[in-house]
C-alpha atoms as a PDB file:
ATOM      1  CA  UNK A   1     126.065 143.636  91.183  1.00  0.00           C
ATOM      2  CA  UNK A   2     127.763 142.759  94.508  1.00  0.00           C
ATOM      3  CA  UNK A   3     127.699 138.788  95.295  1.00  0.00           C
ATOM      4  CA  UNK A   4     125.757 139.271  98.266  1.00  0.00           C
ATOM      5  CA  UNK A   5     123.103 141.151  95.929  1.00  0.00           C
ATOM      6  CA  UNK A   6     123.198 138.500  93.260  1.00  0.00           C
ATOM      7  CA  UNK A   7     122.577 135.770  95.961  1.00  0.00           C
ATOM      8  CA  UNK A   8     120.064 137.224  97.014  1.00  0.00           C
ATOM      9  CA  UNK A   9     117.937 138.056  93.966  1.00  0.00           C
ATOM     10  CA  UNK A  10     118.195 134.734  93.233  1.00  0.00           C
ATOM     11  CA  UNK A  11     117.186 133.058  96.660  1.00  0.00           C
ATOM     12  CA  UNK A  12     114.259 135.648  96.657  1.00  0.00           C
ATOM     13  CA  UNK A  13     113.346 134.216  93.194  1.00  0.00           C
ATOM     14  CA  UNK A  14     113.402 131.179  94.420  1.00  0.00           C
ATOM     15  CA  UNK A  15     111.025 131.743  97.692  1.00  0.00           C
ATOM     16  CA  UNK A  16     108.699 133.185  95.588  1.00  0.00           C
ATOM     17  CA  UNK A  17     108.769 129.995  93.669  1.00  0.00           C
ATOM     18  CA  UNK A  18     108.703 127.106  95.985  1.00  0.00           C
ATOM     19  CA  UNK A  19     108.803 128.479  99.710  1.00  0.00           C
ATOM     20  CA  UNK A  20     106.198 131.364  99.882  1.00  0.00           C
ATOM     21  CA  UNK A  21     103.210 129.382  99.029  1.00  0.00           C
ATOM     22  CA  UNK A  22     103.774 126.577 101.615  1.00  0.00           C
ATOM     23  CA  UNK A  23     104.425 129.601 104.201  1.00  0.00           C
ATOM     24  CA  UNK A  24     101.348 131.283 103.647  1.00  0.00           C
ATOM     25  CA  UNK A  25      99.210 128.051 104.159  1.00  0.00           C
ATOM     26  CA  UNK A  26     100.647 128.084 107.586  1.00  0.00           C
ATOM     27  CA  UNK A  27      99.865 131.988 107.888  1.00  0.00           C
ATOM     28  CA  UNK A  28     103.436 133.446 107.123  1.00  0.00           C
ATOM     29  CA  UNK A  29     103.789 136.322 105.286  1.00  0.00           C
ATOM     30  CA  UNK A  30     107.039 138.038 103.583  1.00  0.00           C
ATOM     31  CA  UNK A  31     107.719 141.587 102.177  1.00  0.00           C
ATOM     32  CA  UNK A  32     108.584 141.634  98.114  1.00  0.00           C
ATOM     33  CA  UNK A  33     112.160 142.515  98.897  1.00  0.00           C
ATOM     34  CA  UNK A  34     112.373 141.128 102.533  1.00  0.00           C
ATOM     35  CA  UNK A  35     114.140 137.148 103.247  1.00  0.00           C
ATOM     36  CA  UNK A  36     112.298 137.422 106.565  1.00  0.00           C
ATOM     37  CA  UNK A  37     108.592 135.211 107.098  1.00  0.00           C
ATOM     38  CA  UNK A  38     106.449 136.283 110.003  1.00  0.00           C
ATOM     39  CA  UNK A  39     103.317 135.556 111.385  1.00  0.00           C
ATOM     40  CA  UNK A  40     101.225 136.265 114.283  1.00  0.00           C
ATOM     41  CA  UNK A  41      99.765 133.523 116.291  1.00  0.00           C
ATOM     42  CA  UNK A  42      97.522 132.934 119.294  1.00  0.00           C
ATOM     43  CA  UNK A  43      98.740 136.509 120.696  1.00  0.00           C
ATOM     44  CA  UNK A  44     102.188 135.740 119.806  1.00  0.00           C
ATOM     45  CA  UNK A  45     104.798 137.068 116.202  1.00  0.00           C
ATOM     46  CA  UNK A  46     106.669 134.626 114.980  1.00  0.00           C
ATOM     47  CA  UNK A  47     109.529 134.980 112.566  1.00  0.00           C
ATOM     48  CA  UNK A  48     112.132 133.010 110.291  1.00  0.00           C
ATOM     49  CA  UNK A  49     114.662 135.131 109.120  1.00  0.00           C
ATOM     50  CA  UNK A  50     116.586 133.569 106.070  1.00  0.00           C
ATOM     51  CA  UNK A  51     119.785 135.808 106.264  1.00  0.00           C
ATOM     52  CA  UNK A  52     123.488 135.212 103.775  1.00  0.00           C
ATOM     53  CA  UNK A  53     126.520 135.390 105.234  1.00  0.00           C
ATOM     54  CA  UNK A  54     129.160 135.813 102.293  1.00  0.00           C
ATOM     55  CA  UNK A  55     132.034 134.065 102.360  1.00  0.00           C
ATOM     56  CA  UNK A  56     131.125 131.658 105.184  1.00  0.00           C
ATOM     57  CA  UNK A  57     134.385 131.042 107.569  1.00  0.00           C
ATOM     58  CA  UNK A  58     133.282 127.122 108.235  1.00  0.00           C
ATOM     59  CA  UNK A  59     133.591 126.843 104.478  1.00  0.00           C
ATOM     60  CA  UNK A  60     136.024 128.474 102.359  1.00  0.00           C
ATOM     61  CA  UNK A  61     134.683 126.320  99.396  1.00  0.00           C
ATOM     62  CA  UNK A  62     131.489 128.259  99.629  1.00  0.00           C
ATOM     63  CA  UNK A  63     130.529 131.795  97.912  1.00  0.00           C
ATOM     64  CA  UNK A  64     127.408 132.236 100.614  1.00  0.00           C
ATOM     65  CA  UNK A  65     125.863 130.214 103.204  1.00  0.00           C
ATOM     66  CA  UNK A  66     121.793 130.820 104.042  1.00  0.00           C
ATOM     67  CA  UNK A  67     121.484 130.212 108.000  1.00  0.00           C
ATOM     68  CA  UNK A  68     118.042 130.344 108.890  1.00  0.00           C
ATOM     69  CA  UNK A  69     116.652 131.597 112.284  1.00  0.00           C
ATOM     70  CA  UNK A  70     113.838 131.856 113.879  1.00  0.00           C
ATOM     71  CA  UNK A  71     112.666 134.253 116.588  1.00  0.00           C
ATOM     72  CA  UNK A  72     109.194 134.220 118.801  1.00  0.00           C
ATOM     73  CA  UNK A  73     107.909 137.626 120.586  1.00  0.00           C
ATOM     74  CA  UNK A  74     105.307 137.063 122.795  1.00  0.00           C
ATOM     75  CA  UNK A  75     104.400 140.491 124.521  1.00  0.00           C
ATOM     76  CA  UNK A  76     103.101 139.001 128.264  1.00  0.00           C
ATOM     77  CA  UNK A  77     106.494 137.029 128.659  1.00  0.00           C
ATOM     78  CA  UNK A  78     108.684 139.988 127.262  1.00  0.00           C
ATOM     79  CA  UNK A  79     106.827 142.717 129.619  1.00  0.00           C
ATOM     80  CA  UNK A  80     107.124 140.619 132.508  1.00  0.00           C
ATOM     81  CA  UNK A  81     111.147 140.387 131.505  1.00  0.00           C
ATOM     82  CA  UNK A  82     112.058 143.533 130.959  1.00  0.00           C
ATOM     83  CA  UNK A  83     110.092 144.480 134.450  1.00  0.00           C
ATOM     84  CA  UNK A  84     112.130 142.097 136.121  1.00  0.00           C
ATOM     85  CA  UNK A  85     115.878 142.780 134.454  1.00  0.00           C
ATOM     86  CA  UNK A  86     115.294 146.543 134.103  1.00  0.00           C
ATOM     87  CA  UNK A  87     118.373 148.185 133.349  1.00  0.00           C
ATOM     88  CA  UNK A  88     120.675 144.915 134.835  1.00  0.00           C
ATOM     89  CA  UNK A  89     121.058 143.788 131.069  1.00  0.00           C
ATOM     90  CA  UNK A  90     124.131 141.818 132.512  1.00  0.00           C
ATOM     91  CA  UNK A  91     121.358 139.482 134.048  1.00  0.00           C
ATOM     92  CA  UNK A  92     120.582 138.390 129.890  1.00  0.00           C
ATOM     93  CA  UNK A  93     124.705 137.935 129.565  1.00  0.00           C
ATOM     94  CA  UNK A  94     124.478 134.759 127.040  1.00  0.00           C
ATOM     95  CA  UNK A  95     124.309 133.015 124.002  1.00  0.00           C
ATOM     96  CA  UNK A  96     120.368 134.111 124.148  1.00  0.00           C
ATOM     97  CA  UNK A  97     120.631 137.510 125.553  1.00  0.00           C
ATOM     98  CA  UNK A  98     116.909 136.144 126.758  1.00  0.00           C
ATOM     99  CA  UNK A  99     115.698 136.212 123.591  1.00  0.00           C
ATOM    100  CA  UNK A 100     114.049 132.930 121.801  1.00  0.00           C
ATOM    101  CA  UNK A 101     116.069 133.914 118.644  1.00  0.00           C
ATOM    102  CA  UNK A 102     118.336 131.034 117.259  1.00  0.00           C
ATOM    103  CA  UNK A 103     118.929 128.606 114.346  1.00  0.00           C
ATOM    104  CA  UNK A 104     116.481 126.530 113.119  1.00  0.00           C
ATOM    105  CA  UNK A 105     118.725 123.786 112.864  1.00  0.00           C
ATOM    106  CA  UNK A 106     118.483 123.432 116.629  1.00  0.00           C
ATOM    107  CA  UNK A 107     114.849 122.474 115.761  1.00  0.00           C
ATOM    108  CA  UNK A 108     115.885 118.796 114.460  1.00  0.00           C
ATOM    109  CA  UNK A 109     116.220 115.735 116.475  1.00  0.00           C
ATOM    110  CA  UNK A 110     119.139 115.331 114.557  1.00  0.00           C
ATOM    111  CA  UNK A 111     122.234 117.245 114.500  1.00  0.00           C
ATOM    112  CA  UNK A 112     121.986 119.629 111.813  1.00  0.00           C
ATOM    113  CA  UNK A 113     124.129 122.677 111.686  1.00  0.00           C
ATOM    114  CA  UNK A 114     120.947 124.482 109.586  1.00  0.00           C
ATOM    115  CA  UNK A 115     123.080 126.280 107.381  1.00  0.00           C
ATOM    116  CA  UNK A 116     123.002 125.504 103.274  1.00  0.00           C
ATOM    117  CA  UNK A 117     126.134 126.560 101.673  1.00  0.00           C
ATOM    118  CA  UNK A 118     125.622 128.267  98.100  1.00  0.00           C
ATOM    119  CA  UNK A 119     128.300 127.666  95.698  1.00  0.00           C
ATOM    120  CA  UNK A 120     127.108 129.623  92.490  1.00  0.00           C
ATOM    121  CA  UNK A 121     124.093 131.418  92.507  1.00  0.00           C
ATOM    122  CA  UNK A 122     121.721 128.989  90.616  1.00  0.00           C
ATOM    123  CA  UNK A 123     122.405 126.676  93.231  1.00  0.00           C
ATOM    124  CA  UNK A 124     120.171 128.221  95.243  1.00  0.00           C
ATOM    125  CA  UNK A 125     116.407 126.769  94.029  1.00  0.00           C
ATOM    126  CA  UNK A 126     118.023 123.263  95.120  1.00  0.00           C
ATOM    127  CA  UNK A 127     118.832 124.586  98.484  1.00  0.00           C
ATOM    128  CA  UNK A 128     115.345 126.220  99.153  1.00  0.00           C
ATOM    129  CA  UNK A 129     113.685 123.051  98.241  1.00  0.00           C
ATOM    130  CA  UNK A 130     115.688 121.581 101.037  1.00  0.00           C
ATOM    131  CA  UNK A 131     114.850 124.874 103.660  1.00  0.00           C
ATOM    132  CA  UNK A 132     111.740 124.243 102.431  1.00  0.00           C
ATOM    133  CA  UNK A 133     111.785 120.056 103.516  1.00  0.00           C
ATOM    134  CA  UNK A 134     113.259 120.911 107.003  1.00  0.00           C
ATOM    135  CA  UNK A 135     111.141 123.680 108.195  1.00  0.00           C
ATOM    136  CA  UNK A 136     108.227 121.589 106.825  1.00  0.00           C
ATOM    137  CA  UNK A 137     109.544 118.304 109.004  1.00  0.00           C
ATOM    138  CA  UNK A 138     110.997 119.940 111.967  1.00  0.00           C
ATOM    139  CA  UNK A 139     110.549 123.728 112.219  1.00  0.00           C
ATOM    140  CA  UNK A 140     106.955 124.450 111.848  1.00  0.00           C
ATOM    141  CA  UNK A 141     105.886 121.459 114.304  1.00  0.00           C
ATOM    142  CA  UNK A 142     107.763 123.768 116.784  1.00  0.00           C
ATOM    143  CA  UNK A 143     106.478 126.698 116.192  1.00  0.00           C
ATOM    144  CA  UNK A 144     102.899 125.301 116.163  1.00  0.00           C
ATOM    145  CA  UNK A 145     103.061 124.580 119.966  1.00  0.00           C
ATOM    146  CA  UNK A 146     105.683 127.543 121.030  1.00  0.00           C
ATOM    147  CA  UNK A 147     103.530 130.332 121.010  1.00  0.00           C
ATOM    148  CA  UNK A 148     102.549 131.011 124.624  1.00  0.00           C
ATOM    149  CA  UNK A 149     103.653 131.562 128.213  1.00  0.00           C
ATOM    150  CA  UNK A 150     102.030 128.395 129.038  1.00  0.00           C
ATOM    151  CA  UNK A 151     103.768 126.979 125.837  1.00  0.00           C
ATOM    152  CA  UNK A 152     106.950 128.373 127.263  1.00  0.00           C
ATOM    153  CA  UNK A 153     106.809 126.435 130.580  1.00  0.00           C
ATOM    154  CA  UNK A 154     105.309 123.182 128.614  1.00  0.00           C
ATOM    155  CA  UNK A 155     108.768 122.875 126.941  1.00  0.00           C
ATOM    156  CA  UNK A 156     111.064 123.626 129.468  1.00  0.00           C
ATOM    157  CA  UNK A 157     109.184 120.958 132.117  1.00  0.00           C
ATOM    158  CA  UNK A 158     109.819 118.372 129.174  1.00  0.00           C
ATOM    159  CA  UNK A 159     113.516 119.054 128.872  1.00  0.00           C
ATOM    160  CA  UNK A 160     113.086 120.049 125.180  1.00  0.00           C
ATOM    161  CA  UNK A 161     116.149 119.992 123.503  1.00  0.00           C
ATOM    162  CA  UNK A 162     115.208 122.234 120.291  1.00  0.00           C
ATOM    163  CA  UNK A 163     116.015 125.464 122.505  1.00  0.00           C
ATOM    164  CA  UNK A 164     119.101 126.673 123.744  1.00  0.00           C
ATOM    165  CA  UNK A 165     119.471 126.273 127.164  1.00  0.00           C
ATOM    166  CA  UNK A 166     121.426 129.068 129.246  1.00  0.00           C
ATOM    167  CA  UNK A 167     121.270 131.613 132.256  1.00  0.00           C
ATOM    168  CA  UNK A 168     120.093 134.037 129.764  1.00  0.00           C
ATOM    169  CA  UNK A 169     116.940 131.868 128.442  1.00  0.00           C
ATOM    170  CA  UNK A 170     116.784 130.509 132.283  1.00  0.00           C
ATOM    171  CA  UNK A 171     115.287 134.339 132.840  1.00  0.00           C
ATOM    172  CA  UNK A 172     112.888 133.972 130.369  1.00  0.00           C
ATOM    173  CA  UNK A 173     111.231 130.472 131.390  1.00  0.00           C
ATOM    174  CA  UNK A 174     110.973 132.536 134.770  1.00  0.00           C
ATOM    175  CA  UNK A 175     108.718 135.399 133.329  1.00  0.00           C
ATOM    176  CA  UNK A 176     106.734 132.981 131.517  1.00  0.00           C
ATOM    177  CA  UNK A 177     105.870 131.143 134.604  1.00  0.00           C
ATOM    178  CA  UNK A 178     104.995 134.405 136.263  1.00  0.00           C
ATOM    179  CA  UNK A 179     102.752 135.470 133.330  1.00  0.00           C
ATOM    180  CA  UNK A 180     101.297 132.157 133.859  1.00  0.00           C
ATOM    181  CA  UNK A 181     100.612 133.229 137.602  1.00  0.00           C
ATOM    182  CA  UNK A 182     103.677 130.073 138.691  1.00  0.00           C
ATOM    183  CA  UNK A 183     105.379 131.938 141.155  1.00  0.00           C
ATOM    184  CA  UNK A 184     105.940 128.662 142.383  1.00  0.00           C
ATOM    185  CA  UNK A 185     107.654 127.653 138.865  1.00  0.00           C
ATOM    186  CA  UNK A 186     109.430 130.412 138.904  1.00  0.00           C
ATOM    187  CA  UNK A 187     110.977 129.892 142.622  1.00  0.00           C
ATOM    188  CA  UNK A 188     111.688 126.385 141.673  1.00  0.00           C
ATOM    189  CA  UNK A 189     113.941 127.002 137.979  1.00  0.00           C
ATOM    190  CA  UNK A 190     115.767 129.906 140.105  1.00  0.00           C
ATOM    191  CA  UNK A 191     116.781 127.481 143.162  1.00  0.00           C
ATOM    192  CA  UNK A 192     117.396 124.656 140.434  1.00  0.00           C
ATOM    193  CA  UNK A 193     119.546 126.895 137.968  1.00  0.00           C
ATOM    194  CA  UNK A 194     120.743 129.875 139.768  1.00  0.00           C
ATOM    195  CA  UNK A 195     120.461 128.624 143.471  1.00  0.00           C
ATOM    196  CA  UNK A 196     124.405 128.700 144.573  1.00  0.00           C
ATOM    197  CA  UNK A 197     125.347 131.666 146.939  1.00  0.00           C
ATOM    198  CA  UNK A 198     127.666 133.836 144.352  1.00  0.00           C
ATOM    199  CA  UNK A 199     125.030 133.410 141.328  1.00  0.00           C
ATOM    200  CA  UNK A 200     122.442 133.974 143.869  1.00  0.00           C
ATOM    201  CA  UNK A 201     123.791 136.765 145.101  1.00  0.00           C
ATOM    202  CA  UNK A 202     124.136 138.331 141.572  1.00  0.00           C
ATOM    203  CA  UNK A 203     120.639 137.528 140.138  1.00  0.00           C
ATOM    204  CA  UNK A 204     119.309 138.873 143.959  1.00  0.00           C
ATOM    205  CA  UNK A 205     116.892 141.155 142.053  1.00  0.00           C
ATOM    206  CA  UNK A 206     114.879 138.588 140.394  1.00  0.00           C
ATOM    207  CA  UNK A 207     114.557 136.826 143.504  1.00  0.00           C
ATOM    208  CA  UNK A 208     112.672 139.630 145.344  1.00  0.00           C
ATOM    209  CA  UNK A 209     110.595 140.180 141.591  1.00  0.00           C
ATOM    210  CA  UNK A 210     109.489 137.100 142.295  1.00  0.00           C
ATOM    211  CA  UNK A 211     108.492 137.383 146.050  1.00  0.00           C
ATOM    212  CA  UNK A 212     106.606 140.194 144.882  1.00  0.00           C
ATOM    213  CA  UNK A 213     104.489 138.996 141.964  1.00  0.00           C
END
């Protein structure tokens, strides 16, 4: 058995032990063999993917590190996107790529890296307890109220922190806004954000999207 594979036999043991039953109380749901939770919520999938990287470069110490992330899909925000990008992918050029997947650790006030370095394998129950603690205290309160376009626009007008912030997710808050019927909004983040005449000039097609809708 290949480390990888003995890792994760044993942090699948140990969901089934200690993290599946709290995620199901708040409607998440994982496959027998799967490290991924997902739910669906007010229209909306949710997802925490639990994946190992081997051999983690930030620690040479460590045999595996387990660096959770989470991803939310919510179909009026994505169709509006991919209407307005098209084929321009370069438009989603980011850390992002437009997408709302990233690290739960970015979900804490605090600065967490949220990554939990294994160092034998029956480490790993004491490090799910802890997954378990922080998604409970941080990660789930987030998810709660990100589910929607209106959610969406909520956090970016209060500045929240617990996303990551770039030209890529800037395109995103924008077809929100128009799902939301804000073509105001959405003229407002592009003159804020992506207002000077070279950036303007490249994200041109979103500008007459938004004329139009």
């Amino acid at each position: 058995m290949t480390m990888k594979a003995e890792i994760k036999r044993s942090l699948i043991a140990s969901l089934e032990a200690c993290l599946d039953p709290y995620m199901l109380e708040n409607g998440f749901l994982r496959g027998k063999a799967s490290l991924i939770y997902v739910r669906n919520i007010r229209g909306s999938t949710q997802k925490i993917d639990l994946s190992i990287q081997i051999y983690p470069k930030d620690n040479l110490n460590a045999s595996a590190a387990i660096y959770p992330q989470m991803e939310v899909l919510v179909p009026e925000v994505d169709m509006v996107l991919d209407a307005m990008i098209g084929d321009n992918l370069g438009l989603l050029e980011g850390v992002t790529g437009g997408t709302s997947k990233q690290p739960i650790g970015v979900t804490s006030e605090k600065a967490h890296a949220g990554r939990w370095f294994v160092y034998q394998s029956d480490s790993v129950q004491g490090l799910v307890d802890e997954i378990k603690v922080f998604i409970k205290h941080w990660t789930m309160p987030f998810l709660d109220g990100y589910a929607t376009p209106e959610n969406i626009l909520a956090t970016d007008q209060r500045n929240d922190g617990r996303l990551l912030r770039d030209r890529a997710q800037m395109m995103r808050v924008v077809a929100a806004a128009l799902a939301c019927d804000r073509r105001d909004y959405a003229q407002e983040l592009m003159e804020k954000w992506l207002g000077t005449l070279g950036v303007r000039r490249r994200y041109e097609q979103v500008y007459k999207y938004i004329q139009k809708h």
